[in-house]
N, C-alpha and C. Protein backbone atom coordinates (compact mmCIF):
# COMPACT_ATOMS: atom_id res chain seq x y z
N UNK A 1 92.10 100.40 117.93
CA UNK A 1 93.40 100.23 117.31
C UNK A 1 93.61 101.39 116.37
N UNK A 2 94.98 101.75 116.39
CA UNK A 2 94.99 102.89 115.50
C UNK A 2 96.48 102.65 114.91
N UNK A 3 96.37 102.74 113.63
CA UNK A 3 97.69 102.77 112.48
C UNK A 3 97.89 103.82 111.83
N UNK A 4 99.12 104.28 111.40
CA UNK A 4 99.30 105.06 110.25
C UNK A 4 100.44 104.61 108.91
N UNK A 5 99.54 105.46 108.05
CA UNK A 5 100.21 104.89 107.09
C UNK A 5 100.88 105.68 105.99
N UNK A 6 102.03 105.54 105.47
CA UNK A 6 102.93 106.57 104.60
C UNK A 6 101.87 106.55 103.36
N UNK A 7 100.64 106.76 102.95
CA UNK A 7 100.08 106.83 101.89
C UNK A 7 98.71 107.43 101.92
N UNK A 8 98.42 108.28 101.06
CA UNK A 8 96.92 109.02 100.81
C UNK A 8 95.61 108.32 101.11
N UNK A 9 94.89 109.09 102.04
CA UNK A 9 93.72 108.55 102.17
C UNK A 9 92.99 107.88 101.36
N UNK A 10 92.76 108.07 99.82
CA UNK A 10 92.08 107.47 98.69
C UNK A 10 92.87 105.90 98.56
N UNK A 11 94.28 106.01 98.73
CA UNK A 11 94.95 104.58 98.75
C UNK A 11 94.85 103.64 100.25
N UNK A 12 94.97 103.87 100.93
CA UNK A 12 94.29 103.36 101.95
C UNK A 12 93.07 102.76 102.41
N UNK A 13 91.94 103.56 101.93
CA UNK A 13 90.61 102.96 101.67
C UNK A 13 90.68 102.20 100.94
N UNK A 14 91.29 102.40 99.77
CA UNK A 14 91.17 101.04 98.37
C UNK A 14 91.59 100.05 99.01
N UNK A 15 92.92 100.00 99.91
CA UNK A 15 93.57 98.75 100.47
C UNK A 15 92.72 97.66 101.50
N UNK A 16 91.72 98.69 101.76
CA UNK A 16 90.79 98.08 103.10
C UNK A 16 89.63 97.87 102.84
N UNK A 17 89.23 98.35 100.99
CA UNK A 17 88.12 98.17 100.64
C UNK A 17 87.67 97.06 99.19
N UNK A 18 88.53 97.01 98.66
CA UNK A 18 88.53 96.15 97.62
C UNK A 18 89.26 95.00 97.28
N UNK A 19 88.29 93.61 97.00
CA UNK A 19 88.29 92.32 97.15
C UNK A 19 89.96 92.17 96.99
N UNK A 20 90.30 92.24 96.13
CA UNK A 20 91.31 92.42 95.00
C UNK A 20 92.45 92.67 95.83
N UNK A 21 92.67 93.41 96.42
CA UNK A 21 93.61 94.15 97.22
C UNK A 21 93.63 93.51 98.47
N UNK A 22 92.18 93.04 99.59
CA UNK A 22 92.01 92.36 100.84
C UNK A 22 92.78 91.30 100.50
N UNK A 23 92.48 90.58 99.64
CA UNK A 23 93.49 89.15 99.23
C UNK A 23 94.40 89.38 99.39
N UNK A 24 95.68 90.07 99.20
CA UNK A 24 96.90 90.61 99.42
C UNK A 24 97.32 90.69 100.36
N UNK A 25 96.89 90.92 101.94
CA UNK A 25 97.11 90.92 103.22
C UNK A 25 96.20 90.74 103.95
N UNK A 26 94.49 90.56 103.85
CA UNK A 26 93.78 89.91 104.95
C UNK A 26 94.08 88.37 104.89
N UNK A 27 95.12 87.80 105.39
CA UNK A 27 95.30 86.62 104.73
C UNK A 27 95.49 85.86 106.35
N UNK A 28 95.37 85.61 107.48
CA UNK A 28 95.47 85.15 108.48
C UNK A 28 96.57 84.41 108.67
N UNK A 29 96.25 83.44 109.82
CA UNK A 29 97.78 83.12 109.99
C UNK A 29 99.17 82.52 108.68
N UNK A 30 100.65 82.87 108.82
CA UNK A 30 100.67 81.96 107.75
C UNK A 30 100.12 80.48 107.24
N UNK A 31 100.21 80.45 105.98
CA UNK A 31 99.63 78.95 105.52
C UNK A 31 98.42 78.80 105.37
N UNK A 32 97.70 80.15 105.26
CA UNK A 32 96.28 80.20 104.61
C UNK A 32 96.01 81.20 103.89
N UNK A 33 95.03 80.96 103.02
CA UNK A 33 94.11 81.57 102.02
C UNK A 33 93.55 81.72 101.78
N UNK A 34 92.91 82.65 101.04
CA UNK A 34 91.07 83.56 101.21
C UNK A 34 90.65 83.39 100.14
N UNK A 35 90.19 82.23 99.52
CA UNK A 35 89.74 81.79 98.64
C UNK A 35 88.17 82.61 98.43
N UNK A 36 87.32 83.18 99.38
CA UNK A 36 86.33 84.16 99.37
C UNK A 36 86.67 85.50 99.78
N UNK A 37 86.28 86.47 99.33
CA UNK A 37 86.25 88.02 99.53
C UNK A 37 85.32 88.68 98.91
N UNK A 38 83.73 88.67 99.66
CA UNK A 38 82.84 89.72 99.10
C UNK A 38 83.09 90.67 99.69
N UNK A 39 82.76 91.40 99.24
CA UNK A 39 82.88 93.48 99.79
C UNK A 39 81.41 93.87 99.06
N UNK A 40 80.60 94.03 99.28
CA UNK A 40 79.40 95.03 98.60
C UNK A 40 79.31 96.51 99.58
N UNK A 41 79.92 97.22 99.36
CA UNK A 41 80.24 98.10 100.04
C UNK A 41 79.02 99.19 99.81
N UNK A 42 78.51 99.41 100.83
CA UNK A 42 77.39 100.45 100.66
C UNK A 42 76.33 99.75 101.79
N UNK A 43 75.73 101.00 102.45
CA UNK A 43 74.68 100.82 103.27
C UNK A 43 74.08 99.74 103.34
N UNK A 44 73.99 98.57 103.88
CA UNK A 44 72.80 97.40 103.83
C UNK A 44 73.95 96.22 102.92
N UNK A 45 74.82 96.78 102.18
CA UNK A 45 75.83 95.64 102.09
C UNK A 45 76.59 94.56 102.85
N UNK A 46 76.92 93.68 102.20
CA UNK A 46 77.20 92.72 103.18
C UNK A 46 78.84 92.51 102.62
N UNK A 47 79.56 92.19 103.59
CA UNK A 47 80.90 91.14 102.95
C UNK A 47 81.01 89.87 103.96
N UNK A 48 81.72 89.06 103.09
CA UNK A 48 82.21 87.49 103.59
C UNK A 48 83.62 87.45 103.21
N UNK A 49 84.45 86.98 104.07
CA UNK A 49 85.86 86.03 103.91
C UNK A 49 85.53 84.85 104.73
N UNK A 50 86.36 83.82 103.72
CA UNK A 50 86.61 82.57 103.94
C UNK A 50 88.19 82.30 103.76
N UNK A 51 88.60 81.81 105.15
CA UNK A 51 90.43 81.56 105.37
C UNK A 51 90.51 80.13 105.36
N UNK A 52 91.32 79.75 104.55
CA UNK A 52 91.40 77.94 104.15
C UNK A 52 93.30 77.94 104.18
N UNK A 53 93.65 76.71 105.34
CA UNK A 53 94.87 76.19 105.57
C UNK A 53 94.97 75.59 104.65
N UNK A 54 96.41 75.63 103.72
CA UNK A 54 96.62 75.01 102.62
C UNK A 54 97.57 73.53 103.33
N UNK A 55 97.60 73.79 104.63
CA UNK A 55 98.18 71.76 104.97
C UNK A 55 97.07 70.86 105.50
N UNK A 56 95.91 71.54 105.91
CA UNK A 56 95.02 70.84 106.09
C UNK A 56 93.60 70.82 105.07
N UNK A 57 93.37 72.07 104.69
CA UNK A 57 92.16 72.12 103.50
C UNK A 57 91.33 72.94 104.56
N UNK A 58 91.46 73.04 106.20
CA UNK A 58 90.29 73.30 107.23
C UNK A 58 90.27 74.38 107.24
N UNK A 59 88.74 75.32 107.31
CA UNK A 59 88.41 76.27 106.77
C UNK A 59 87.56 77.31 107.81
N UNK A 60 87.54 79.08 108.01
CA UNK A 60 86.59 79.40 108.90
C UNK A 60 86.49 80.68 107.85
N UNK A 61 85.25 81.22 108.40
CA UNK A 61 84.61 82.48 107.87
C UNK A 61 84.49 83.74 108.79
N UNK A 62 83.72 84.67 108.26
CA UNK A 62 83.32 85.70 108.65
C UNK A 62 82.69 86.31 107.96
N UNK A 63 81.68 87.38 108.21
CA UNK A 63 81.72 88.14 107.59
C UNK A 63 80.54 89.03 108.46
N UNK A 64 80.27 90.40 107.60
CA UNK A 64 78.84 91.36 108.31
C UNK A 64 77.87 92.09 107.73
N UNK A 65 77.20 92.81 107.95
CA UNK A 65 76.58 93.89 107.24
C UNK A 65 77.04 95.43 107.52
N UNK A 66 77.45 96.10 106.36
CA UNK A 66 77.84 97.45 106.27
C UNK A 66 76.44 98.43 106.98
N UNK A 67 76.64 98.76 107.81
CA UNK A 67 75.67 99.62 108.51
C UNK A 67 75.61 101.16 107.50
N UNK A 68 77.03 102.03 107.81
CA UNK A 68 77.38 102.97 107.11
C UNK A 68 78.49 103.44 106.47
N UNK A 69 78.29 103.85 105.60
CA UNK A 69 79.82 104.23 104.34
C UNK A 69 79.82 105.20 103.96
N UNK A 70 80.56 105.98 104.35
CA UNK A 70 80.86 107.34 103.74
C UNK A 70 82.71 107.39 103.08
N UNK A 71 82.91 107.43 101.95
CA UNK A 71 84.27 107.17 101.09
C UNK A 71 84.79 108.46 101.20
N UNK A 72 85.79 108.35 101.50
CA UNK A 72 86.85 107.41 102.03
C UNK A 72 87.49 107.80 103.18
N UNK A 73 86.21 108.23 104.19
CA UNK A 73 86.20 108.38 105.65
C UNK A 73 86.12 107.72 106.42
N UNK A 74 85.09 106.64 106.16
CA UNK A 74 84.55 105.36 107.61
C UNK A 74 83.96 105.05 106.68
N UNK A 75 84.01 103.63 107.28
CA UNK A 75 82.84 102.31 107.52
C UNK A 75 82.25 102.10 108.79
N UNK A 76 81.20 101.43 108.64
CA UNK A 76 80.98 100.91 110.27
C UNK A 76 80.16 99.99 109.70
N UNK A 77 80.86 98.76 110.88
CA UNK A 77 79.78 97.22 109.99
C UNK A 77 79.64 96.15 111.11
N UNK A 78 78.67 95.33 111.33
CA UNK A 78 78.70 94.31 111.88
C UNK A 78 79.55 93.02 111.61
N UNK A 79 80.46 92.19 112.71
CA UNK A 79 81.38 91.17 112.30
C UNK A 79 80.55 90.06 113.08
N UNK A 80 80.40 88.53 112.45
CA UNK A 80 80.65 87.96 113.05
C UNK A 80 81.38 86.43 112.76
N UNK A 81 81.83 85.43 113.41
CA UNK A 81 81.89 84.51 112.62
C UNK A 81 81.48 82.80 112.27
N UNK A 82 81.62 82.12 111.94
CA UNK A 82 80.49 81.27 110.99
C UNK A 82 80.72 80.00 112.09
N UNK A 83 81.32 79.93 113.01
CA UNK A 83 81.76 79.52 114.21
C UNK A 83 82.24 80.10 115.42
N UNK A 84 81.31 81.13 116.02
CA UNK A 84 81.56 81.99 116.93
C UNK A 84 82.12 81.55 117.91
N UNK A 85 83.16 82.12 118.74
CA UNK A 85 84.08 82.01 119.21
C UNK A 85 84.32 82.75 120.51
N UNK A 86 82.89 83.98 120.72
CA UNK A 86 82.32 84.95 121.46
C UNK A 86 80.80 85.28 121.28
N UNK A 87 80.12 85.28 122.00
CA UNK A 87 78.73 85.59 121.84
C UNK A 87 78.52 87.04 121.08
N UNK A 88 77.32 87.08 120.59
CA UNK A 88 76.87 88.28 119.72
C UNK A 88 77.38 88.44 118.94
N UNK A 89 77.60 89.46 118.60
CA UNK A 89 78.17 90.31 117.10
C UNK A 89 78.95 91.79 117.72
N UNK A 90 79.63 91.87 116.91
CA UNK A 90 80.84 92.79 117.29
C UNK A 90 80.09 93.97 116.09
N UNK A 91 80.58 95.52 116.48
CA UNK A 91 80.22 96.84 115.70
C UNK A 91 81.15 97.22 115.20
N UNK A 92 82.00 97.48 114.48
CA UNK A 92 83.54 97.83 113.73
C UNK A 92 83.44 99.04 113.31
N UNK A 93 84.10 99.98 113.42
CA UNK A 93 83.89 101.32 112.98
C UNK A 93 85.85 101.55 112.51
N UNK A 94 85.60 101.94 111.11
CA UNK A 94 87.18 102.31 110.92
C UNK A 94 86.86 103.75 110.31
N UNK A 95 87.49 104.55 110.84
CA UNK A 95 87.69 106.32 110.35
C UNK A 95 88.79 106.11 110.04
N UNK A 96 89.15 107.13 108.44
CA UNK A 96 90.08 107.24 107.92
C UNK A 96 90.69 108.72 107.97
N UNK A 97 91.27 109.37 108.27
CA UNK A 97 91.92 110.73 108.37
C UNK A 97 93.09 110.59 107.56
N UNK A 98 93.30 111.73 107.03
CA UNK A 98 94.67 112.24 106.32
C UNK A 98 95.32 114.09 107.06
N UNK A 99 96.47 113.76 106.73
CA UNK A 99 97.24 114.63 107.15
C UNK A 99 98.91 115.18 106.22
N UNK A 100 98.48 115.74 105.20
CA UNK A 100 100.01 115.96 104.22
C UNK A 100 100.01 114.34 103.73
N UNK A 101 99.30 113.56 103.22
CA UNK A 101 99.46 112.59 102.36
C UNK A 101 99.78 111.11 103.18
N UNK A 102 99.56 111.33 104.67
CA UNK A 102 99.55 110.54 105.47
C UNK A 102 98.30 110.20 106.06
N UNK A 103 98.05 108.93 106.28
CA UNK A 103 96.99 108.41 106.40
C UNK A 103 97.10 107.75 107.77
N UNK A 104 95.63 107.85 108.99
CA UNK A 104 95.52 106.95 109.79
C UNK A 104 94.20 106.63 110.28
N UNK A 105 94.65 105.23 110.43
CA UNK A 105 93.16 104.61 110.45
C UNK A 105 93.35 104.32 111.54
N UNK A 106 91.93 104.68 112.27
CA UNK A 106 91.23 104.56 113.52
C UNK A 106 89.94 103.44 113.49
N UNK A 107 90.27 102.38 114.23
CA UNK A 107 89.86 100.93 114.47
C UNK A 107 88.92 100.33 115.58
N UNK A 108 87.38 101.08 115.77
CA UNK A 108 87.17 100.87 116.95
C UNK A 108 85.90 99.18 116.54
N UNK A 109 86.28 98.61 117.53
CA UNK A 109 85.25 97.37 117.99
C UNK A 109 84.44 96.83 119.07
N UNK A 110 83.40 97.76 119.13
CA UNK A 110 82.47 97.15 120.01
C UNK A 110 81.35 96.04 119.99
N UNK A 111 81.99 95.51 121.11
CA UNK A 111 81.58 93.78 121.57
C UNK A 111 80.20 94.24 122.73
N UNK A 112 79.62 93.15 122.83
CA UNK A 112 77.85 92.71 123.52
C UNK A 112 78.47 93.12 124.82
N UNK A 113 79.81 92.56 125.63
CA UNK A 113 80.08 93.38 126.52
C UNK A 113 81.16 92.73 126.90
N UNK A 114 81.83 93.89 128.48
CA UNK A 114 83.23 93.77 129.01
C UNK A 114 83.62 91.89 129.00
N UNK A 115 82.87 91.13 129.13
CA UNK A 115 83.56 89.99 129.18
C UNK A 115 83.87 89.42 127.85
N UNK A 116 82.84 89.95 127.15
CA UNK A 116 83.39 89.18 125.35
C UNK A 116 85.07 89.99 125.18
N UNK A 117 84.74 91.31 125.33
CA UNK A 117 86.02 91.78 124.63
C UNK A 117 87.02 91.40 125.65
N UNK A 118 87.42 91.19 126.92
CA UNK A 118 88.11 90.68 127.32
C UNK A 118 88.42 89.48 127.21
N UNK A 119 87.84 88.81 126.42
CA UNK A 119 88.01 87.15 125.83
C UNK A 119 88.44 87.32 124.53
N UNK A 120 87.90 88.95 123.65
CA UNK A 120 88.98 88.53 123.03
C UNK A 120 89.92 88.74 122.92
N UNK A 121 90.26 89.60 123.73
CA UNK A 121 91.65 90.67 123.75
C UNK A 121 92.81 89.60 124.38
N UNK A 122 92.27 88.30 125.41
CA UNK A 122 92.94 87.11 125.56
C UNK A 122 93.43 86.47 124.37
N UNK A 123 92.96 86.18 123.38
CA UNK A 123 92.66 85.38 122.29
C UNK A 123 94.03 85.86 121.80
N UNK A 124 94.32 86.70 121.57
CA UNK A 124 95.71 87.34 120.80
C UNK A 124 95.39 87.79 119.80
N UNK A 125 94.07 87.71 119.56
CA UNK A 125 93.27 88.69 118.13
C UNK A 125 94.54 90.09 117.86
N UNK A 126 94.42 91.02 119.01
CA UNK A 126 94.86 91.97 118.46
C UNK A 126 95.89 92.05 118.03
N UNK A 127 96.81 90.91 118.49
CA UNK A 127 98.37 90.80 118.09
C UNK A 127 98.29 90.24 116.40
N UNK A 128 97.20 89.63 116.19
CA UNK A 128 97.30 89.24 114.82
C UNK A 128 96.76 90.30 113.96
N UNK A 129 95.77 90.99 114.13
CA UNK A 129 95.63 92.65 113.52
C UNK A 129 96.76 92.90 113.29
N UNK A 130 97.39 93.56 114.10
CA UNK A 130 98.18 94.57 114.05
C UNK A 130 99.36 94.16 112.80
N UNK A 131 99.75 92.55 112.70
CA UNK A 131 100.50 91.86 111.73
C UNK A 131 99.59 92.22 110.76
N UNK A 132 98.38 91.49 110.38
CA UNK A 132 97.91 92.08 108.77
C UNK A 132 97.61 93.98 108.65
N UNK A 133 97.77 94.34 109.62
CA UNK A 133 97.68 95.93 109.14
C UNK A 133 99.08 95.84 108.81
N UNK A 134 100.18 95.80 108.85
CA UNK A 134 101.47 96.17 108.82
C UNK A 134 101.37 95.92 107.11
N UNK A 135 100.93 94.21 107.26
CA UNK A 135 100.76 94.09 105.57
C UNK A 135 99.57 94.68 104.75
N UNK A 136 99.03 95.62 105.02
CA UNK A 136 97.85 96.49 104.38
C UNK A 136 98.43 97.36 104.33
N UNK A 137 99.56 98.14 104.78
CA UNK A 137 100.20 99.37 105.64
C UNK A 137 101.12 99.17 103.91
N UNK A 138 101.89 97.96 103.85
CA UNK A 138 102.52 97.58 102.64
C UNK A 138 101.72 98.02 100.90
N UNK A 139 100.51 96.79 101.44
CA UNK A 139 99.29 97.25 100.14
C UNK A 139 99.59 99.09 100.04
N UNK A 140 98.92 99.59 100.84
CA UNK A 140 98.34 101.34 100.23
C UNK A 140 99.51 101.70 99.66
N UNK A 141 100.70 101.49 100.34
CA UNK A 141 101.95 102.05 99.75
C UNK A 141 102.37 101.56 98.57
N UNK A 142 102.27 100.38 98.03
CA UNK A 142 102.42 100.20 96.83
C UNK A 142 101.59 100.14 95.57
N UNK A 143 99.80 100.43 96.33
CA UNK A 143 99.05 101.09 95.40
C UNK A 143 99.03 102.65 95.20
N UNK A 144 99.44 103.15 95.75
CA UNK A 144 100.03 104.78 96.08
C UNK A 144 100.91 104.89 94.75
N UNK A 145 102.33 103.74 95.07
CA UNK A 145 103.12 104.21 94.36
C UNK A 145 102.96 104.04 92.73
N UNK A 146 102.27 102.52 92.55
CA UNK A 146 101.52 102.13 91.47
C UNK A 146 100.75 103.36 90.56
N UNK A 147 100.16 103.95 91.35
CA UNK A 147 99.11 105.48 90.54
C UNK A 147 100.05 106.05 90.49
N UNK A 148 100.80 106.30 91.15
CA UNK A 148 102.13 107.56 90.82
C UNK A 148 102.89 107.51 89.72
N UNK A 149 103.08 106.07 89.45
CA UNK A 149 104.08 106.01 88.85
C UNK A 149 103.58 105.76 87.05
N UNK A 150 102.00 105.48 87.28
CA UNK A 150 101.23 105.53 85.92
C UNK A 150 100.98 106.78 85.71
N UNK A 151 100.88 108.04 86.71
CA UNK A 151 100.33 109.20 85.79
C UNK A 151 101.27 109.95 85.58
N UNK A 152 102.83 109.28 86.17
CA UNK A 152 103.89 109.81 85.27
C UNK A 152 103.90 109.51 84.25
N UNK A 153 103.75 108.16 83.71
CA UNK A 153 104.07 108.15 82.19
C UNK A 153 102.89 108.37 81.18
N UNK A 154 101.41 109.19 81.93
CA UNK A 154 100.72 109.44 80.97
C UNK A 154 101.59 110.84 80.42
């Protein structure tokens, strides 16, 4: 999967990297909430989200281990979740590039094999990505504009 986004590489990573900010748009379907967001970002780190329906209380997870991090270029991390839904564990690799203050992130996910990812690519997973990137796409841009608009008035 690949997005771009009207905002600087350094704001972009923040949007995709910190708890604080994931709350803001990793938020799954409407009518739920991420009452968990670890990020320990760094080699051998781990993160967890937990998505909780606010009409039912019913709840699922995820989370992986950060393989490698280099800021504010890539991650690459193991996903899986706390009720698997596909066998194994998935490899996530996001590269960040900039270009004149434009940013795009490159989204790759490799699955145990051709039949997982074709189960999930059924699933409509990617159609729901592409909705919370739009709202992450939102985040960088208004943490972008947020710094901009503070080191004007220093």
């Amino acid at each position: 999967m690949t997005r771009s986004f009207d905002a600087p590489r350094a704001r972009v990573w923040e949007a995709l990297t910190k708890p604080e900010l994931l709350q803001r748009w990793l938020l799954g379907p409407d009518g739920w909430t991420m009452p968990v967001c670890e990020f320990d970002l760094r080699p051998g780190g781990s993160y967890r989200y937990v998505w909780r329906s606010e009409s039912d209380g019913s709840e699922f997870g995820m989370g992986g281990v950060f393989r490698e991090v280099t800021p504010p270029e890539q991650f690459v991390a193991t996903e899986g979740f706390d009720h698997a839904w596909y066998p194994g564990e998935a490899l996530v690799t996001n590269v960040f590039t900039e270009d004149e203050s434009k940013t795009t992130l490159t989204c790759t996910v490799r699955y145990d094999g051709k039949e997982t990812r074709d189960s999930v690519l059924a699933s409509g997973m990617a159609e729901g990505v592409a909705v919370r990137l739009r709202q992450a796409r939102r985040t960088a841009s208004v943490v972008a504009n947020t710094i901009s608009n503070e080191r004007h008035r220093l």
